[in-house]
C-alpha atoms as a PDB file:
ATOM      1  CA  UNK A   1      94.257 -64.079  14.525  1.00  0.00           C
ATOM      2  CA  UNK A   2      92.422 -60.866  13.241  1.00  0.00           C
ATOM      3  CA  UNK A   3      91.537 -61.112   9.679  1.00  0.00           C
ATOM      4  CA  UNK A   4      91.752 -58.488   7.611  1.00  0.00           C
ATOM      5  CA  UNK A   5      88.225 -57.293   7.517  1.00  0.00           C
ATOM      6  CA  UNK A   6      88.190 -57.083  11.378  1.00  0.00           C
ATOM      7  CA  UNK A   7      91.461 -55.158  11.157  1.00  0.00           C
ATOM      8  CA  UNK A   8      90.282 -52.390   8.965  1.00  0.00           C
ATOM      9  CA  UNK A   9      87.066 -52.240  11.187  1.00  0.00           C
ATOM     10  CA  UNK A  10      89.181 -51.687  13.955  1.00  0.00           C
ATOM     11  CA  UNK A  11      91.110 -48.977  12.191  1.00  0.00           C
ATOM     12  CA  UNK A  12      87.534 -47.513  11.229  1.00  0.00           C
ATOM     13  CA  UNK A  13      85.753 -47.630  14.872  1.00  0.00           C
ATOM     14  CA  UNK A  14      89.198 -45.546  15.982  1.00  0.00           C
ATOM     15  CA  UNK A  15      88.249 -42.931  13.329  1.00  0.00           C
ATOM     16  CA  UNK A  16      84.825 -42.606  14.059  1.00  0.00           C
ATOM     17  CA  UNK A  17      86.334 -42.319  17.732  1.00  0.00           C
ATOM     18  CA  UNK A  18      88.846 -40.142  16.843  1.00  0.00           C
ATOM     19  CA  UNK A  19      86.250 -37.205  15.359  1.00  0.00           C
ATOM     20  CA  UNK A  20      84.444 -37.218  18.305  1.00  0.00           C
ATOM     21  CA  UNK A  21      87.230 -37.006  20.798  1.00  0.00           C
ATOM     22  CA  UNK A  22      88.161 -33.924  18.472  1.00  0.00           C
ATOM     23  CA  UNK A  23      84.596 -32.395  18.177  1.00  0.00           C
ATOM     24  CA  UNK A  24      84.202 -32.635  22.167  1.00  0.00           C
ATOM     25  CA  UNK A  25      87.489 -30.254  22.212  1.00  0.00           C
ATOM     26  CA  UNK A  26      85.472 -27.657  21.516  1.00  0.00           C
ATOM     27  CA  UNK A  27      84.069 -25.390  24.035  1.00  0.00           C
ATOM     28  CA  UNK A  28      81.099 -26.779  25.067  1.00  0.00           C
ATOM     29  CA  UNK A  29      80.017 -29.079  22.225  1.00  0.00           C
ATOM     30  CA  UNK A  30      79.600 -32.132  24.592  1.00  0.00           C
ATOM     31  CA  UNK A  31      77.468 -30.901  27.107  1.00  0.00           C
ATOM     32  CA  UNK A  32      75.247 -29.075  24.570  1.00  0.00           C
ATOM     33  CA  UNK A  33      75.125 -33.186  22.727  1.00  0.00           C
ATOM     34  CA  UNK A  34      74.677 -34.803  25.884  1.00  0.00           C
ATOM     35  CA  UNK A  35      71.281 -32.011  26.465  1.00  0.00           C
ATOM     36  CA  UNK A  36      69.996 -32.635  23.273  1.00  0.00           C
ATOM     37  CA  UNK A  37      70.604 -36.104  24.074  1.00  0.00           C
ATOM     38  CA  UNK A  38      68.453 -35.899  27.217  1.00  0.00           C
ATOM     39  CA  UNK A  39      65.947 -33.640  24.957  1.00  0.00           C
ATOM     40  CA  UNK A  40      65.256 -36.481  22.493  1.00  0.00           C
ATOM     41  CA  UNK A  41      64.749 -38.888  25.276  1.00  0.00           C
ATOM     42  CA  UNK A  42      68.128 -41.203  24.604  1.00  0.00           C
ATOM     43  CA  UNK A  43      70.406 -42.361  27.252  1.00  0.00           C
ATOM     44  CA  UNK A  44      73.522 -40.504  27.023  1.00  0.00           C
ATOM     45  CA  UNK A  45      75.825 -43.265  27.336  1.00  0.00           C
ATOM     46  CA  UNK A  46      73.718 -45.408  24.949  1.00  0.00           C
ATOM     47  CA  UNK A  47      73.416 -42.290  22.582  1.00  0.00           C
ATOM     48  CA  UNK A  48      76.997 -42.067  22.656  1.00  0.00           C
ATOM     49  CA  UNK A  49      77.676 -45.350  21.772  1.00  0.00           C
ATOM     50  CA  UNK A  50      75.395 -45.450  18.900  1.00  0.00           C
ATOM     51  CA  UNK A  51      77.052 -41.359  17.678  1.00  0.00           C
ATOM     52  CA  UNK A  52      80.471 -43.317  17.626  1.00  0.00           C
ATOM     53  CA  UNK A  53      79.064 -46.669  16.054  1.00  0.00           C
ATOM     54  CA  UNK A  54      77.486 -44.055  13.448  1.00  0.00           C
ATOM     55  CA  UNK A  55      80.500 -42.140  12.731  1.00  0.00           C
ATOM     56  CA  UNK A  56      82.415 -45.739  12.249  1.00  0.00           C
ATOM     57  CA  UNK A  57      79.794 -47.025   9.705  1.00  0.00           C
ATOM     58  CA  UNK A  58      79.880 -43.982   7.769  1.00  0.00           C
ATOM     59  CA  UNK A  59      84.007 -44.096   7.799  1.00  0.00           C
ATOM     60  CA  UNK A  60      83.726 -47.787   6.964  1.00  0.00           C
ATOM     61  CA  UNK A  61      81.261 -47.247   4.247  1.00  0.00           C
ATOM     62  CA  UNK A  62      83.290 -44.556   2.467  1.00  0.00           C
ATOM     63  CA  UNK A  63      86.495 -47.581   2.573  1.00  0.00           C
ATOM     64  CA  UNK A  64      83.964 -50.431   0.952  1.00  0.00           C
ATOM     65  CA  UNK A  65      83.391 -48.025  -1.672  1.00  0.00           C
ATOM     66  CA  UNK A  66      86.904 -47.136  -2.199  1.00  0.00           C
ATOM     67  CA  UNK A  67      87.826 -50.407  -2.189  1.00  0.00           C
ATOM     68  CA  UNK A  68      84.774 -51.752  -4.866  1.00  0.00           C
ATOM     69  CA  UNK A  69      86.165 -48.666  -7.135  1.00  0.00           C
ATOM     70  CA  UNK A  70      89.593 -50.526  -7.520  1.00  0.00           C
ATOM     71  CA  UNK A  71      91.353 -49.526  -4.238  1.00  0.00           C
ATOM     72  CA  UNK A  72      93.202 -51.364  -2.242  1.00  0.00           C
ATOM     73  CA  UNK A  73      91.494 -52.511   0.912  1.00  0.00           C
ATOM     74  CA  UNK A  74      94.586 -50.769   3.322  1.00  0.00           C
ATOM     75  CA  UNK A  75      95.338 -48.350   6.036  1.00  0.00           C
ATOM     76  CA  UNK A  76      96.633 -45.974   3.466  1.00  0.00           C
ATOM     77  CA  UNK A  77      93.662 -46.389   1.422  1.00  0.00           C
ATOM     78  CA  UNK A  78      91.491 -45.877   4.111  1.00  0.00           C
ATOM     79  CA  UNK A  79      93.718 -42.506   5.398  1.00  0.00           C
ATOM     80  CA  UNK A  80      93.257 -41.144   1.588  1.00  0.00           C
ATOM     81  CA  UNK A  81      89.539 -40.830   2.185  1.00  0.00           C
ATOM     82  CA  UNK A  82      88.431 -37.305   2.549  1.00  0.00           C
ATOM     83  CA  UNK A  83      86.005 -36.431   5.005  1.00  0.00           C
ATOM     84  CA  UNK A  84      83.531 -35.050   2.920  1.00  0.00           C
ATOM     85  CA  UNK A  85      83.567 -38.262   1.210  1.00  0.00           C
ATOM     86  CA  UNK A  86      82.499 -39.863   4.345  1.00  0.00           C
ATOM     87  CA  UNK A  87      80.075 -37.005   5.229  1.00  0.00           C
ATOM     88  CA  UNK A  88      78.722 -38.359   1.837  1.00  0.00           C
ATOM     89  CA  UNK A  89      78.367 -41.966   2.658  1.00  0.00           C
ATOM     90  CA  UNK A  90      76.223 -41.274   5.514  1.00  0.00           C
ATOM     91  CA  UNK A  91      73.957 -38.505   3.897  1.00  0.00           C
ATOM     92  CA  UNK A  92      73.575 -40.853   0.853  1.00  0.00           C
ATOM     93  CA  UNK A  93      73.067 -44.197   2.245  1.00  0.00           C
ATOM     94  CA  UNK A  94      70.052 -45.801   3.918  1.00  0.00           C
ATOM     95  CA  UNK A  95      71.095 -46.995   7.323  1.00  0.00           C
ATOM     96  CA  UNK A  96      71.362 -51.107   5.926  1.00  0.00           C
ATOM     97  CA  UNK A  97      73.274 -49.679   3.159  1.00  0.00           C
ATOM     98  CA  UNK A  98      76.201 -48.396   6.002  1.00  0.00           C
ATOM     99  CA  UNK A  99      75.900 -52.322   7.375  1.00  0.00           C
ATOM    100  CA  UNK A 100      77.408 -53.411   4.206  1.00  0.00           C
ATOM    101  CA  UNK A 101      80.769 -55.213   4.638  1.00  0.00           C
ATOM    102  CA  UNK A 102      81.051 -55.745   7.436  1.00  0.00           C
ATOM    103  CA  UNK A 103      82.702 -58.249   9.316  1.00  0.00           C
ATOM    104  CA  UNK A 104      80.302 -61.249  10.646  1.00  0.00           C
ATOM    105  CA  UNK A 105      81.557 -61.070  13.884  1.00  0.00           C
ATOM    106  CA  UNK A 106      84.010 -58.681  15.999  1.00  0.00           C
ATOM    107  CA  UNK A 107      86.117 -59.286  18.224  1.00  0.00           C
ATOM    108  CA  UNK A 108      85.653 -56.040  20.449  1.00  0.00           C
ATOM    109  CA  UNK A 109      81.893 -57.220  21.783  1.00  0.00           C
ATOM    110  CA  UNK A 110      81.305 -53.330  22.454  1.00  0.00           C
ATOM    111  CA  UNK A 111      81.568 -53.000  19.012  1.00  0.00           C
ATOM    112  CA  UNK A 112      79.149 -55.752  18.332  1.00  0.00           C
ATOM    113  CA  UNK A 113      76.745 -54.744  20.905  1.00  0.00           C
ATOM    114  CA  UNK A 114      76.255 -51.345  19.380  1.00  0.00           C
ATOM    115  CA  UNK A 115      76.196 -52.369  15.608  1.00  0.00           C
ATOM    116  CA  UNK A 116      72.964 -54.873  17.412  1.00  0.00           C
ATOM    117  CA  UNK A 117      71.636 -51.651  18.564  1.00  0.00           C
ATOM    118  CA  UNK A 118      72.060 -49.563  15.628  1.00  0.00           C
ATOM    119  CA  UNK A 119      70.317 -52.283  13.441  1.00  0.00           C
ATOM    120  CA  UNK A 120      67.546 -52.599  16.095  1.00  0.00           C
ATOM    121  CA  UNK A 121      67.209 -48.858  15.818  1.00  0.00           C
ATOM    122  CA  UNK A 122      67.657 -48.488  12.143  1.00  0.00           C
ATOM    123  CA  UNK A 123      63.825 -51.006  12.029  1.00  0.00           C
ATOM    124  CA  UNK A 124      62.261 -49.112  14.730  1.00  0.00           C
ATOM    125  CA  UNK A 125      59.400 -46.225  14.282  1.00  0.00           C
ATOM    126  CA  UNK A 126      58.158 -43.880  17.045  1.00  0.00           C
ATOM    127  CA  UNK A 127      60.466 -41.915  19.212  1.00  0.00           C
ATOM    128  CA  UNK A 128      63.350 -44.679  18.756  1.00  0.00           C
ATOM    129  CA  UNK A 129      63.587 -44.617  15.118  1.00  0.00           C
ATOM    130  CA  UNK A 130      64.409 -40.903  15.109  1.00  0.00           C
ATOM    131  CA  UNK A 131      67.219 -41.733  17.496  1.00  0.00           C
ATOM    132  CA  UNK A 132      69.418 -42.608  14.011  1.00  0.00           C
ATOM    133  CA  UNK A 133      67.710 -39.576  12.367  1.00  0.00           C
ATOM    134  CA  UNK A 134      68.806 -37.118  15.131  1.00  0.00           C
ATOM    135  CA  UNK A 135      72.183 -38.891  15.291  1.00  0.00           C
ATOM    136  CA  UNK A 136      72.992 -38.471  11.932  1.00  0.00           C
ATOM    137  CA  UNK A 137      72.507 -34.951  12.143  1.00  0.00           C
ATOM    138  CA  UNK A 138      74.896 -34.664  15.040  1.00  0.00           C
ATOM    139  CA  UNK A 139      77.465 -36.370  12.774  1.00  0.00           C
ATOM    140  CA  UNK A 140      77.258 -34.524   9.794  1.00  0.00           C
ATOM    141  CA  UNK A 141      77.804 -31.506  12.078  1.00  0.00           C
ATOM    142  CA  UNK A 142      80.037 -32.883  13.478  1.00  0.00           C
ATOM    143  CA  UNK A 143      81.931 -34.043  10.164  1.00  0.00           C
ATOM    144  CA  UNK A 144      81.392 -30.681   8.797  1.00  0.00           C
ATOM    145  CA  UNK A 145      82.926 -28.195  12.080  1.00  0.00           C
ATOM    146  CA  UNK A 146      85.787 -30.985  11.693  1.00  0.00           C
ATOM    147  CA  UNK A 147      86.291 -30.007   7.646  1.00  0.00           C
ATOM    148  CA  UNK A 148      85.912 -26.711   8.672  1.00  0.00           C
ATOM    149  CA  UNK A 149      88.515 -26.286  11.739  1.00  0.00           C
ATOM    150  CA  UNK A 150      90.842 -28.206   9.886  1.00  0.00           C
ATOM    151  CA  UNK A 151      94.061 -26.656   8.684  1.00  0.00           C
ATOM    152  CA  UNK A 152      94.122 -28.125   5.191  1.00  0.00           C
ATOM    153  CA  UNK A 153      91.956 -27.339   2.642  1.00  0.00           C
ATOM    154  CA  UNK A 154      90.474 -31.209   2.053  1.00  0.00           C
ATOM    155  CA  UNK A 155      91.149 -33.028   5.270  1.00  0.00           C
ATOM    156  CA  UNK A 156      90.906 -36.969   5.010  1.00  0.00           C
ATOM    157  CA  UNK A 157      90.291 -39.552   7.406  1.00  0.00           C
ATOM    158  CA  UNK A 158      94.600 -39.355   7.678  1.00  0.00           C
ATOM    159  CA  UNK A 159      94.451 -35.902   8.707  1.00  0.00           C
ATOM    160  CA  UNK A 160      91.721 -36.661  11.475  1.00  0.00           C
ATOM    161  CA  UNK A 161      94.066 -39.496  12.887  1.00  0.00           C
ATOM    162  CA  UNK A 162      97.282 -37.109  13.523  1.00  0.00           C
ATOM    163  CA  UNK A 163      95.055 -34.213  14.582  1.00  0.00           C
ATOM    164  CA  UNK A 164      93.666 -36.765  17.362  1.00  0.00           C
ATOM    165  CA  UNK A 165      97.460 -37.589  18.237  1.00  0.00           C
ATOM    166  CA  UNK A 166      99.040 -34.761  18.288  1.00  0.00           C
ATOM    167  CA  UNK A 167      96.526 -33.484  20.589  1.00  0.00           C
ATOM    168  CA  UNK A 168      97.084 -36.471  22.886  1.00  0.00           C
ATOM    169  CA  UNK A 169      93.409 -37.796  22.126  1.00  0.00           C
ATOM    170  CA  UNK A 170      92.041 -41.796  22.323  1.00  0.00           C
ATOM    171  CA  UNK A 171      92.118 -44.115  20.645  1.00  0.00           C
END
């Protein structure tokens, strides 16, 4: 049975998911990533996994926090979160800070896979370590054309969810 830390990682992962299903429905967004991709010398697939692992620490970050500030560690907690608040955990945190809480194992092994790689990147120098440096930049432009398009005025990690349903987006 799942406990509840992997359950809210789960719930997190399909966020982080769920922004970049809705970034890549814009006109031509994920070719342009995949070239600069191919530009900074990472494997698309690989740099895709680690964009999506990224954007899952930085939601799952911004529901630790929550949660140490009194909140309730739940899915309506964690739909509450705005997404500049989670643009903020990622600018603000070094890249073991974002490792924080979480589980010890997941079930998903694609999941634990990529949170290997991202800690393997996050110690590496040279052309690998600015893999996180260049990713992270992709996400907070990502984070911020989602604020941006979005029809409310604050969107939160809620509004991100529906926006990815109601356009018939995974997860």
């Amino acid at each position: 049975m799942a406990s509840e830390h992997d359950i809210m990682w789960r719930h997190c992962a399909r966020l982080g998911q769920a922004a970049l299903a809705l970034m890549d429905q814009e006109p031509d967004y994920r070719t342009t990533r995949h070239a600069a991709f191919a530009k900074w010398g990472i494997d698309v697939e690989q740099a895709e996994r680690l964009l999506a692992i990224f954007a899952s620490l930085a939601v799952h970050s911004a529901l630790t926090d929550a949660v140490a500030a009194g909140s309730p560690s739940s899915i309506e907690t964690l739909h509450a979160i705005p997404l500049s608040t989670v643009s903020e955990a990622m600018a603000s945190k070094q890249y073991h800070e974002l490792l924080a809480g979480l589980p010890a194992s997941f079930q998903d092994d694609a999941d634990q896979a990529g949170i290997n790689i991202f800690r393997l990147a996050s110690l590496q120098s040279g052309r690998t370590g600015q893999w996180l440096l260049r990713l992270g930049r992709e996400l907070q432009y990502v984070l911020r054309t989602l604020t941006e398009h979005s029809p409310g005025p604050a969107p939160t990690c809620g509004d991100l969810y529906r926006q990815a349903q109601n356009a018939g987006l995974p997860p």
